[in-house]
C-alpha atoms as a PDB file:
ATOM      1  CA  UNK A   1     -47.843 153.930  86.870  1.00  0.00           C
ATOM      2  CA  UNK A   2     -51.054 155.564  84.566  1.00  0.00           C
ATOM      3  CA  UNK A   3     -53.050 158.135  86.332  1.00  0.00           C
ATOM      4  CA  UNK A   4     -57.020 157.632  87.482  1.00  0.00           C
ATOM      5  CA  UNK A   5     -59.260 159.649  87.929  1.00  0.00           C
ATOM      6  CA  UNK A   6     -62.127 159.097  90.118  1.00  0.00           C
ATOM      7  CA  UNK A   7     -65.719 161.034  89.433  1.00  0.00           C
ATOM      8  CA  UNK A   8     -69.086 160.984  91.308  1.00  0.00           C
ATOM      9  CA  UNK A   9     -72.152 162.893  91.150  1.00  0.00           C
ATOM     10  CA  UNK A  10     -73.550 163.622  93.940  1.00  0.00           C
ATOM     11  CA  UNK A  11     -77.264 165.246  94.368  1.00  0.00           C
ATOM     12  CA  UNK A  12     -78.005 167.099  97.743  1.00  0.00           C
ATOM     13  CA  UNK A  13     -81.147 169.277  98.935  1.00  0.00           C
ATOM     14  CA  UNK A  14     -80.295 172.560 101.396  1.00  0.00           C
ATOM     15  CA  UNK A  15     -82.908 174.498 102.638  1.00  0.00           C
ATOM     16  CA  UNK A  16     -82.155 178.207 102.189  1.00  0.00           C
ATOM     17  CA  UNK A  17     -83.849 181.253 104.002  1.00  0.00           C
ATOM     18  CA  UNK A  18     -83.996 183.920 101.291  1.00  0.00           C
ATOM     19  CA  UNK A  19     -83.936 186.482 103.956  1.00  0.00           C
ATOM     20  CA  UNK A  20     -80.691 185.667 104.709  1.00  0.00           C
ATOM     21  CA  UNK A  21     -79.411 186.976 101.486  1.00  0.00           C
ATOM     22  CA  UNK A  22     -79.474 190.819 100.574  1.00  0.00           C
ATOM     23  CA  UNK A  23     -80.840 192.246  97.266  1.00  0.00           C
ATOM     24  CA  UNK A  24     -77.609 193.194  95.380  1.00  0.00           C
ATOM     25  CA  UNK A  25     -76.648 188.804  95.617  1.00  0.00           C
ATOM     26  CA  UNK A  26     -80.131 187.699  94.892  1.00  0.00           C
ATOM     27  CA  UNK A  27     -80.314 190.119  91.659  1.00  0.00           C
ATOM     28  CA  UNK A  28     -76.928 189.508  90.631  1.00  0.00           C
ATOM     29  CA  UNK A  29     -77.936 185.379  90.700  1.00  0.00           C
ATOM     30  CA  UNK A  30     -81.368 186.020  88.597  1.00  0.00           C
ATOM     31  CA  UNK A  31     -78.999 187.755  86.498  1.00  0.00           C
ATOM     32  CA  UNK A  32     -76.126 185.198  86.054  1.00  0.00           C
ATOM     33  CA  UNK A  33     -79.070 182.861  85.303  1.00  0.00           C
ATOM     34  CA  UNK A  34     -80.703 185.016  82.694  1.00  0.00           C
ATOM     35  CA  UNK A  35     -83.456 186.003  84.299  1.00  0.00           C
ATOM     36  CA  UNK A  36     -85.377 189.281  85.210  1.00  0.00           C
ATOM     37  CA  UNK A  37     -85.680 192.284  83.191  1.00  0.00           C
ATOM     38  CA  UNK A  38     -83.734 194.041  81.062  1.00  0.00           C
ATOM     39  CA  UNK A  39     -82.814 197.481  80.936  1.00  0.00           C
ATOM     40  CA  UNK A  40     -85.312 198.372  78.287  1.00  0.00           C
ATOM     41  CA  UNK A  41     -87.614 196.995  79.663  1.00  0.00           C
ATOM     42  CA  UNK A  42     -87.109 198.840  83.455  1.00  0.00           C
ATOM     43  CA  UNK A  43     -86.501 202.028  80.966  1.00  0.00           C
ATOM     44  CA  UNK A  44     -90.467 201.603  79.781  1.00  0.00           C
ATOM     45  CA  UNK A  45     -91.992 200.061  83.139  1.00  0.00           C
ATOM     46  CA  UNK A  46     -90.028 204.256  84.523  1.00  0.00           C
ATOM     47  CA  UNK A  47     -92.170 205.744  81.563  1.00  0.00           C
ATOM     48  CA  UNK A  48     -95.264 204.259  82.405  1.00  0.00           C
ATOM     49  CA  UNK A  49     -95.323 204.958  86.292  1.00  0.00           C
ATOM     50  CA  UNK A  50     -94.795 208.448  84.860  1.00  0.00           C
ATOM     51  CA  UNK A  51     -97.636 208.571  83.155  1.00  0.00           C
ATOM     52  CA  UNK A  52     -99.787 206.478  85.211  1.00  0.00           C
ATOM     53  CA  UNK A  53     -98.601 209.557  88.054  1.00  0.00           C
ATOM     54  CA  UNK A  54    -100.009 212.202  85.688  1.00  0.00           C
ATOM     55  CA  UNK A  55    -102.664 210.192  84.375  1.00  0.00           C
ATOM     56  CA  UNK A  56    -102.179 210.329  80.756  1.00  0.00           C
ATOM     57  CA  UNK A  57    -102.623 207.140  78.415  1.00  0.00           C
ATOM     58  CA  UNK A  58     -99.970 204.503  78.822  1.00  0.00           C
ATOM     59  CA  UNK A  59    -101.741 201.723  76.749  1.00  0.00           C
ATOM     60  CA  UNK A  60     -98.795 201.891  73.614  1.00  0.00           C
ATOM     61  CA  UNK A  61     -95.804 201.538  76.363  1.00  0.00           C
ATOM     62  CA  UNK A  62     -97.448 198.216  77.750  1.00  0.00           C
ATOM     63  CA  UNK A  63     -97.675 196.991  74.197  1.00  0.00           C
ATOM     64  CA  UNK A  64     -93.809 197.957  73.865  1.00  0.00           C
ATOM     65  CA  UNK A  65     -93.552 196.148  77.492  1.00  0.00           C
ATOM     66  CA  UNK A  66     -94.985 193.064  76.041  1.00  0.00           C
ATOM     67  CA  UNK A  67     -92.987 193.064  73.108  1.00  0.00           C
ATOM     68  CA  UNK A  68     -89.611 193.248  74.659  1.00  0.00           C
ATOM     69  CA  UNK A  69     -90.758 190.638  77.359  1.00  0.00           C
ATOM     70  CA  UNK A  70     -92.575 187.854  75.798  1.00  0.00           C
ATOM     71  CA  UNK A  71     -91.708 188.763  71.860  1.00  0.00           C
ATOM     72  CA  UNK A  72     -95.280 189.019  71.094  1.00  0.00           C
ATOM     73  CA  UNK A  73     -97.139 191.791  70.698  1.00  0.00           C
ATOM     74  CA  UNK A  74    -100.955 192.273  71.305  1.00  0.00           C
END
């Protein structure tokens, strides 16, 4: 006797407290999904709060910044 396989898609809504998860999941999601920052980009936003912190010019790291997040550059 053949085999049959049965599908069915089914579409449900769950209402989710993000409190309920820590940090470490809720990065490692945005992650999985491709989304948040990348390294070079944390590695400039560090050099600018340094500078920012010792009030020197910062303007050519948030050009950089831009660049690496959005491709464009101003």
């Amino acid at each position: 006797m053949p085999s049959v396989t049965l599908h069915k898609d089914v579409e449900v809504e769950i209402d989710v407290d993000l409190e309920e998860f820590d940090d470490e999941d809720l990065l490692d999601e945005l992650a999985s999904r491709g989304i948040g920052m990348s390294s070079e980009s944390v590695e400039i936003l560090k050099q600018i709060w340094q500078l920012r912190r010792t009030n020197q010019p910062y303007d050519h790291l948030m050009d950089d910044l831009i660049g690496s997040a959005i491709g464009k550059l101003v």
